[in-house]
C-alpha atoms as a PDB file:
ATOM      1  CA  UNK A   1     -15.739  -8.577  -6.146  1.00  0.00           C
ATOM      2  CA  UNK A   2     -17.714  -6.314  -8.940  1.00  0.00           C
ATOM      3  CA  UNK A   3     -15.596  -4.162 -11.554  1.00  0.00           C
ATOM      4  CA  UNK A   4     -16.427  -1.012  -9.429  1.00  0.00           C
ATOM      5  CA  UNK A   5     -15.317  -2.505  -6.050  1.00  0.00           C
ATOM      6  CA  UNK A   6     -11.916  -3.863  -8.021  1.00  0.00           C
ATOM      7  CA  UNK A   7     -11.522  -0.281  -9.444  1.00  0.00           C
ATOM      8  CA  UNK A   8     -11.751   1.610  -5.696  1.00  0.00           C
ATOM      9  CA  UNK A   9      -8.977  -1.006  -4.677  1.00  0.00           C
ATOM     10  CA  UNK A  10      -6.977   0.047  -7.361  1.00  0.00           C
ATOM     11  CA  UNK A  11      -7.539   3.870  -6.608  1.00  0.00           C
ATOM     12  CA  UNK A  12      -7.213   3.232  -2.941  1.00  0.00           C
ATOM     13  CA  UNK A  13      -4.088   0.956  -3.285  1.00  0.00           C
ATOM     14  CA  UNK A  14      -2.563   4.302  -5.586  1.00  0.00           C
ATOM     15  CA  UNK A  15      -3.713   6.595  -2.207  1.00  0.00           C
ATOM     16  CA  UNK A  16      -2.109   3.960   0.463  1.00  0.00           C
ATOM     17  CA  UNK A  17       0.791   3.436  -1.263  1.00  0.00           C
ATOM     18  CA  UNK A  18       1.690   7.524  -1.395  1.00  0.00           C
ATOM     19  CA  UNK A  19       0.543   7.270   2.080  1.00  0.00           C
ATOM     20  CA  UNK A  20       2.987   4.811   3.105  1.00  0.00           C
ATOM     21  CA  UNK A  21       5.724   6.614   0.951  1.00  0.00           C
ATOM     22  CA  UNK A  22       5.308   9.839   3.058  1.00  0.00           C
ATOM     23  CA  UNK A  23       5.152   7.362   6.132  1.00  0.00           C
ATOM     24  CA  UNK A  24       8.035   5.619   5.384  1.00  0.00           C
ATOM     25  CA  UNK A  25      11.525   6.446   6.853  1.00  0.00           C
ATOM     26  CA  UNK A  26      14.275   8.368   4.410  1.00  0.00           C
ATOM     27  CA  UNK A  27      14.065   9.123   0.911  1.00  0.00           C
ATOM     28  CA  UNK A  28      13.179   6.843  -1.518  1.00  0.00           C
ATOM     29  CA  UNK A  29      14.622   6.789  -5.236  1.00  0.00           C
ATOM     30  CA  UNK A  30      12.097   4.695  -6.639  1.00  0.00           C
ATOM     31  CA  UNK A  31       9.519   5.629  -9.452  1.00  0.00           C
ATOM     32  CA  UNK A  32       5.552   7.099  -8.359  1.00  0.00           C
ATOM     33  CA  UNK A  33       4.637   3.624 -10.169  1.00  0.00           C
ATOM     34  CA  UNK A  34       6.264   1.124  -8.142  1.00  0.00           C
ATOM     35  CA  UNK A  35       5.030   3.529  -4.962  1.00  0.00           C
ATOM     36  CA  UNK A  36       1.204   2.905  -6.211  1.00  0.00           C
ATOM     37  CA  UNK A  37       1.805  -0.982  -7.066  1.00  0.00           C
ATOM     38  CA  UNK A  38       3.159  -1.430  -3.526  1.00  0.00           C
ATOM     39  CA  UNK A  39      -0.111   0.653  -1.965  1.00  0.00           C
ATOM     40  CA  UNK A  40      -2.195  -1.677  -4.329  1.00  0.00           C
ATOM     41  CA  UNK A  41      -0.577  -4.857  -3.030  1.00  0.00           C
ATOM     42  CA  UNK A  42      -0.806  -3.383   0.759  1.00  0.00           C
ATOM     43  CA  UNK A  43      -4.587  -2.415   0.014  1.00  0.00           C
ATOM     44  CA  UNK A  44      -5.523  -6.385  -0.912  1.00  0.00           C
ATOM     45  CA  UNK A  45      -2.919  -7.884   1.741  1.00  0.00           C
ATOM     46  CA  UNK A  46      -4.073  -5.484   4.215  1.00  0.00           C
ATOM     47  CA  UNK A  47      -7.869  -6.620   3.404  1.00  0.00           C
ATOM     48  CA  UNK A  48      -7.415 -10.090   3.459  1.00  0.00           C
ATOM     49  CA  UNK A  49      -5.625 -10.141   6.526  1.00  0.00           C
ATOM     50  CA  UNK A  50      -8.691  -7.931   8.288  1.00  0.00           C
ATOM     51  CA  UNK A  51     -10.798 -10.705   6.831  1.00  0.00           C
ATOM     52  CA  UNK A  52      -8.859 -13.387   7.803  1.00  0.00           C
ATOM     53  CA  UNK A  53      -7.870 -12.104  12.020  1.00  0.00           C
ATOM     54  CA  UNK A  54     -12.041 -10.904  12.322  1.00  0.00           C
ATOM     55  CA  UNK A  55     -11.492  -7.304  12.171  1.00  0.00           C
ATOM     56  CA  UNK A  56     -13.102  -6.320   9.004  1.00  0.00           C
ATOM     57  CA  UNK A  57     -16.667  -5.985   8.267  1.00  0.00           C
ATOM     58  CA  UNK A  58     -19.089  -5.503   5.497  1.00  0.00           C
ATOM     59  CA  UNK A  59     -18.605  -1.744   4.979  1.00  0.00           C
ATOM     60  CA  UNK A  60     -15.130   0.732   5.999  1.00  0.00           C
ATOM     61  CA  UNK A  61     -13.304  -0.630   8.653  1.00  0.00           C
ATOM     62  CA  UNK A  62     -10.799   1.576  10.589  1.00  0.00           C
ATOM     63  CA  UNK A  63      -8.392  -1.380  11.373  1.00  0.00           C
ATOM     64  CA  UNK A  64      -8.371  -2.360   7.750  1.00  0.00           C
ATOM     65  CA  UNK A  65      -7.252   1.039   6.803  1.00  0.00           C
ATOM     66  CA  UNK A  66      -4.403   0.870   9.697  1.00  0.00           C
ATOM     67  CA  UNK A  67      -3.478  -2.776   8.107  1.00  0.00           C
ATOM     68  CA  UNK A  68      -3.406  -1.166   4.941  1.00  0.00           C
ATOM     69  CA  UNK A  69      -0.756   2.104   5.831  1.00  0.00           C
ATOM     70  CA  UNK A  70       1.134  -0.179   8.029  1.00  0.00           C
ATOM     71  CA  UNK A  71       1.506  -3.070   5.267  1.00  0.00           C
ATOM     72  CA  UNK A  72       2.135  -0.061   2.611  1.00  0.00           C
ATOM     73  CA  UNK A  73       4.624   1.635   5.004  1.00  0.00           C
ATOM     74  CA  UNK A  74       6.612  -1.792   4.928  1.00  0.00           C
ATOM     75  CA  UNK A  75       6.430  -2.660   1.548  1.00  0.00           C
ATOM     76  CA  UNK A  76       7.780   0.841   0.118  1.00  0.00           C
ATOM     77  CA  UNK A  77      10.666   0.406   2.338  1.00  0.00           C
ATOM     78  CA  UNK A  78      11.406  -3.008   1.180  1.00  0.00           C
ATOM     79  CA  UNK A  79      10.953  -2.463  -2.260  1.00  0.00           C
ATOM     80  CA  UNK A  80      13.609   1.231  -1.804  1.00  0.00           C
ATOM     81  CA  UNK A  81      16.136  -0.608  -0.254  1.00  0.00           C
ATOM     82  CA  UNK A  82      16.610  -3.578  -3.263  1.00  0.00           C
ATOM     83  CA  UNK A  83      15.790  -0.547  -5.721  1.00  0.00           C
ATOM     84  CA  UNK A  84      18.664   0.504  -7.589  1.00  0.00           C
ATOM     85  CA  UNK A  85      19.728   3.593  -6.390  1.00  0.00           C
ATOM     86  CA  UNK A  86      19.626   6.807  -9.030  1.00  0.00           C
ATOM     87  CA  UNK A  87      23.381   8.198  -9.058  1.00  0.00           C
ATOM     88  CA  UNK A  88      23.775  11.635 -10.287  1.00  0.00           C
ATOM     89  CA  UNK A  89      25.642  12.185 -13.638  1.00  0.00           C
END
């Protein structure tokens, strides 16, 4: 992977993981930058597995984007409910 094609991960992982936010079921208290870490590790899990059950290709592959959400979806729900809750002062 080149410097550019890391870089797009990183900017698509930030774009998944609000995806999956607004996906996601309730509202979450956690910070924007745990929301784009989780859509960056969604974006790489979400390739790999594409790669690894045949459904990916060379260029933009619909199911890898699906894998992607989906993974992102359930990783910003995870990572809300063992976030610490904001209480109000």
């Amino acid at each position: 992977m080149t410097i550019t094609g890391l870089a797009a991960a990183v900017v698509l992982g930030a774009v998944i993981g609000v995806l999956g936010r607004l996906v996601a079921p309730g509202r979450e208290s956690m910070p924007i930058w745990l929301t784009i870490g989780a859509g960056i590790v969604a974006a790489f899990a979400g390739t790999g597995l594409a790669q690894v059950f045949g459904l990916a290709d060379d260029g933009w592959s619909i199911w890898t984007t699906v894998l992607q959400i989906a993974l992102a979806v359930v990783g910003v729900f995870l990572v809300a409910a063992f976030w610490p809750k904001r209480t109000p002062s």
